[in-house]
Protein backbone atom coordinates (compact mmCIF):
# COMPACT_ATOMS: atom_id res chain seq x y z
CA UNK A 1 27.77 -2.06 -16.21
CA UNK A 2 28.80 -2.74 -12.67
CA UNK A 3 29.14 -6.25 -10.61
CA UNK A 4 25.59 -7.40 -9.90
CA UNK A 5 25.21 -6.57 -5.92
CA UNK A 6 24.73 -9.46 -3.21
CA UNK A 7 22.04 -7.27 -1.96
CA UNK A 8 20.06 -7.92 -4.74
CA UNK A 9 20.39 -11.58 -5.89
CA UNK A 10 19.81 -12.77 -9.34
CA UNK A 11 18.45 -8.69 -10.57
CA UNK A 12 20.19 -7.00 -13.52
CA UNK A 13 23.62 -5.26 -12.17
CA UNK A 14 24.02 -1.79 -13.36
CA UNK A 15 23.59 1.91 -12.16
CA UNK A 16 20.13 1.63 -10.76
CA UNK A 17 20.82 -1.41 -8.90
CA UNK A 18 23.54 0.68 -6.90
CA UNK A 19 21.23 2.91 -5.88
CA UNK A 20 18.48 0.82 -4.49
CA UNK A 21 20.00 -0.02 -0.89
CA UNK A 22 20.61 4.12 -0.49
CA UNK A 23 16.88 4.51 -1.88
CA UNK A 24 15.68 2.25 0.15
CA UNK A 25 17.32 3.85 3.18
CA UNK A 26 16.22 7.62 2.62
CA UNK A 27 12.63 6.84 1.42
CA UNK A 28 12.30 4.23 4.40
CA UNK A 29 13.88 6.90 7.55
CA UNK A 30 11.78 9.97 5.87
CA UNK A 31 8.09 8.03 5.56
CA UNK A 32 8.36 6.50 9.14
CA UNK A 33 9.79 9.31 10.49
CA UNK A 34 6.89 11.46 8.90
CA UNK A 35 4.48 8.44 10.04
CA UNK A 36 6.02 8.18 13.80
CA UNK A 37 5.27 11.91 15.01
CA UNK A 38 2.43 11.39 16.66
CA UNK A 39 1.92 7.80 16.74
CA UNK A 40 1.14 5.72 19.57
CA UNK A 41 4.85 4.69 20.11
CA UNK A 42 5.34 8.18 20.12
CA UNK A 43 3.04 8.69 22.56
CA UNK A 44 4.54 5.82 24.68
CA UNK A 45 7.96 7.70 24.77
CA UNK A 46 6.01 10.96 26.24
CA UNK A 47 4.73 8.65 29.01
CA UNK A 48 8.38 6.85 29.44
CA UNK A 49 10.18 10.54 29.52
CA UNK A 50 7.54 11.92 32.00
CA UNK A 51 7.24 8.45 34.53
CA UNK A 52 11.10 8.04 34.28
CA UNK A 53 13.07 11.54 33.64
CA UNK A 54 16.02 9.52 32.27
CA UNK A 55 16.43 10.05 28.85
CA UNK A 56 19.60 7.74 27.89
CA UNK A 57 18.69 4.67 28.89
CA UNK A 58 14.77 5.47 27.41
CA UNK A 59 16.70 6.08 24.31
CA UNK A 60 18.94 3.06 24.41
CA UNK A 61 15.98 1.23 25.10
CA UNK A 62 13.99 2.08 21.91
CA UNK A 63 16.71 1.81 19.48
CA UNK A 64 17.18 -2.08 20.55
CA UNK A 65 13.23 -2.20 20.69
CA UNK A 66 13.32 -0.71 17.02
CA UNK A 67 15.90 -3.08 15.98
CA UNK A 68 14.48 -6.18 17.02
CA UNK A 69 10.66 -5.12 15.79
CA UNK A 70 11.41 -3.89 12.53
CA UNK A 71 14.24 -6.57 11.81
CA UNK A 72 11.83 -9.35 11.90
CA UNK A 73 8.67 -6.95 10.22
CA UNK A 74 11.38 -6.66 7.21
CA UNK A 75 11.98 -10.57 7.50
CA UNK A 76 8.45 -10.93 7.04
CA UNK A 77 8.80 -8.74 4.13
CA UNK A 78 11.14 -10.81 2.19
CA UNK A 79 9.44 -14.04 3.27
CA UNK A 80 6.20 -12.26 1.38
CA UNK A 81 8.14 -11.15 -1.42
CA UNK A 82 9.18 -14.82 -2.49
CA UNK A 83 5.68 -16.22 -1.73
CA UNK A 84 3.87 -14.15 -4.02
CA UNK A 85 4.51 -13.81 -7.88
CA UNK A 86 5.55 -10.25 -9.63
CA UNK A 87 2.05 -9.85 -10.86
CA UNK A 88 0.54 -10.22 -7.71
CA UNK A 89 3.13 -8.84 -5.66
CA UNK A 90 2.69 -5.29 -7.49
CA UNK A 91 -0.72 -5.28 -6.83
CA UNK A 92 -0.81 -6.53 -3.49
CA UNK A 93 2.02 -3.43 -2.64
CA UNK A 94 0.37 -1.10 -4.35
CA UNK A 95 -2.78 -1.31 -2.40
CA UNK A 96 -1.16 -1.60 1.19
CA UNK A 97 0.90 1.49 0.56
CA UNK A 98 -2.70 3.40 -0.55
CA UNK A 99 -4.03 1.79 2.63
CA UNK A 100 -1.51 2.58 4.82
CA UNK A 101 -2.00 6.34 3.40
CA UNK A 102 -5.19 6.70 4.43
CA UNK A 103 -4.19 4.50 8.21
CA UNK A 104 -1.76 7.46 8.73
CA UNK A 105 -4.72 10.26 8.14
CA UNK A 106 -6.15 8.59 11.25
CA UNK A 107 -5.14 9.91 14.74
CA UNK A 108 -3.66 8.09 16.89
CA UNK A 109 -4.17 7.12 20.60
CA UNK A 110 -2.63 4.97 23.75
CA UNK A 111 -4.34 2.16 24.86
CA UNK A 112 -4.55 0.93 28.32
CA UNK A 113 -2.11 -1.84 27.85
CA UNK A 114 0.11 0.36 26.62
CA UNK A 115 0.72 2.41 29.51
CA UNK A 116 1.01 -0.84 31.97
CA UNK A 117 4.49 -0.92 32.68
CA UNK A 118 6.56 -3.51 33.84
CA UNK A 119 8.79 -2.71 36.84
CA UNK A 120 11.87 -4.26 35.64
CA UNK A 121 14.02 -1.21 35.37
CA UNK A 122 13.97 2.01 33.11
CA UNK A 123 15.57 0.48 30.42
CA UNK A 124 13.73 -3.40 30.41
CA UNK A 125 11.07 -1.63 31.19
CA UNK A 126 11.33 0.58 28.03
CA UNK A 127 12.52 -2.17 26.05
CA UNK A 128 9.14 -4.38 26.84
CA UNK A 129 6.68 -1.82 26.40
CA UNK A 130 7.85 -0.09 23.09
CA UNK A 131 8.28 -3.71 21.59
CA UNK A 132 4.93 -4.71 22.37
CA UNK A 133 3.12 -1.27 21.44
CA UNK A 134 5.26 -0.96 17.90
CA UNK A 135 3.42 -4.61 17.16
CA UNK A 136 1.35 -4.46 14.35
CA UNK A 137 1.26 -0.88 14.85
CA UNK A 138 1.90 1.68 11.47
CA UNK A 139 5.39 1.44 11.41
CA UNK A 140 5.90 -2.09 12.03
CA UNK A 141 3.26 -2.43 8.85
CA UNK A 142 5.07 -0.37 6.47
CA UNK A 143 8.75 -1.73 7.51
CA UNK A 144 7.10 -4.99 6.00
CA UNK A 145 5.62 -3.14 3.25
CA UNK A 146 9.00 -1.53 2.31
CA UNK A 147 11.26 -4.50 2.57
CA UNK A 148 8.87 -6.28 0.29
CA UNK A 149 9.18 -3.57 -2.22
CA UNK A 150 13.25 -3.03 -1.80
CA UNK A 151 15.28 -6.21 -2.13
CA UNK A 152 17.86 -4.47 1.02
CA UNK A 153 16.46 -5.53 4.14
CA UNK A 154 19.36 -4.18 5.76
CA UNK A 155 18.78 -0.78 4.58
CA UNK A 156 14.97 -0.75 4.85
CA UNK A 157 16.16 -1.56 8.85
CA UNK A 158 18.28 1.26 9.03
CA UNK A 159 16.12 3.53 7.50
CA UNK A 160 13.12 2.83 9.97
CA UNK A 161 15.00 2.66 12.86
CA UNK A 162 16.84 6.06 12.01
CA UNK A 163 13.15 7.55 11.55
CA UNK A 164 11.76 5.96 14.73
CA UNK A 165 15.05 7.64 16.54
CA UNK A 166 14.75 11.17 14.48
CA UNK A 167 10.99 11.09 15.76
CA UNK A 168 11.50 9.86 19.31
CA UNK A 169 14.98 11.22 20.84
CA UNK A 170 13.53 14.83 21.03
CA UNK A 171 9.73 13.09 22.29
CA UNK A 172 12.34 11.86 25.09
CA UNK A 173 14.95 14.45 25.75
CA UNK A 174 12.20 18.05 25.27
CA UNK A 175 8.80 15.69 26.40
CA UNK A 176 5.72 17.48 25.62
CA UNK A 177 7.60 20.94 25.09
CA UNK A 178 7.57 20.12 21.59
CA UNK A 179 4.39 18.25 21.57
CA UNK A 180 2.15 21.28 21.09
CA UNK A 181 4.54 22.70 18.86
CA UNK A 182 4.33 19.93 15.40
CA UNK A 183 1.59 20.80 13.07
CA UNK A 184 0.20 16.59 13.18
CA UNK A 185 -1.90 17.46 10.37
CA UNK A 186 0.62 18.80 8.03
CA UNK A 187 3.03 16.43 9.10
CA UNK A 188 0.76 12.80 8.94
CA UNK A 189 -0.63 14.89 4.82
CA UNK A 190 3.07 14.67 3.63
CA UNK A 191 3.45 11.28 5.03
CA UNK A 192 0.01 9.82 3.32
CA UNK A 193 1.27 11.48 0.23
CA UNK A 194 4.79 9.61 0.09
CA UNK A 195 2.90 6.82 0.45
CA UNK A 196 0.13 7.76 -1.67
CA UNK A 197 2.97 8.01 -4.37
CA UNK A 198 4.75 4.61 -3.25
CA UNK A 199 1.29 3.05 -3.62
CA UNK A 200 0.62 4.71 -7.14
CA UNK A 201 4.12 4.31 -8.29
CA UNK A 202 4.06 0.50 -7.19
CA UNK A 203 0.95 -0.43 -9.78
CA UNK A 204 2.16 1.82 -12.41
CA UNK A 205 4.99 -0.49 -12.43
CA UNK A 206 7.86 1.71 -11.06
CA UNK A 207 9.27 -1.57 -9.41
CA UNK A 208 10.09 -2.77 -12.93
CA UNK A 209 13.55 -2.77 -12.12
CA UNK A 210 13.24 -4.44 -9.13
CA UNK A 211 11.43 -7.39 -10.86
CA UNK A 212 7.44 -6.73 -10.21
């Protein structure tokens, strides 16, 4: 048996506990960036690329964005967690990740508000608008979701920004060259089913170890 991990405070130490932070980063980059392709931030960095033809600063701009959002979704995650009691926690996981499987059948669209930009600059500009669109948006909702299920906020972070950047660098840097080219259907099925499976796996008690 292994130290116990400061990432996970007051679990059992051991094997499995050393793998939840790396867990929590792969399943957290591959189900948002799965969920991202074609999603309204998505969208929002087609619109950026085309009004602004700079790519870097677009791209600098969305990883701080991403940062920021998804720092304080998982914060909200963890302040859940330690509100609610195993029982309940379980069941109120196990249904949002089922729910959120069936939000990302749904396809997605830009609202008006969206596509007001601020003219403060490509990258405030950026910065403003992808913050404000990625609020309470699908991703923002299941960063929360998975930081409440994964006691490693850090790595739940890292993992959804890393998907949010594997889904919207090439959006950026090839525009809607690639747009046409991304089966949305197949891609938003495997994503409902990873979180089909979180959802299922979440009531069935798969989070044993992680004490709900």
């Amino acid at each position: 048996m292994g130290r116990s991990r400061p990432w996970i405070i007051g679990k059992p130490s051991g094997p499995r506990t050393t793998l939840i932070p790396m867990e929590a980063f792969l399943v957290s980059s591959g189900i948002v960036a799965l969920a991202e392709i074609g999603d309204k931030t998505q969208l929002l960095a087609f619109v950026l690329a085309a009004k602004f033809r700079r790519p870097l600063p677009i791209v600098l701009a969305i990883l701080v964005a991403t940062i920021a959002n998804h720092a304080f979704a998982a914060a909200v995650g963890g302040w859940v967690t330690g509100l609610m009691g195993p029982d309940l926690l379980r069941w109120v996981l196990g249904a949002g990740f089922l729910a959120m499987a069936a939000w990302t059948l749904v396809p997605d669209k830009l609202d008006d508000e969206d596509t007001k930009l601020a003219g403060y600059g490509v990258f405030l500009t950026t910065l403003i608008a992808f913050f404000m669109a990625e609020m309470g948006d699908k991703t923002q909702i299941a960063t929360v979701a998975l930081a409440a299920r994964y006691h490693s906020l850090a790595a739940v972070v890292a993992g959804t920004t890393v998907g949010m950047m594997l889904a919207n660098v090439p959006a950026v840097y090839l525009g809607e060259r690639i747009a046409g080219r991304v089966s949305l259907k197949l891609v938003h099925g495997i994503a409902a089913a990873v979180f089909a499976l979180l959802g299922l796996a979440t009531l069935l008690g798969a989070g044993a170890g992680w004490g709900f």
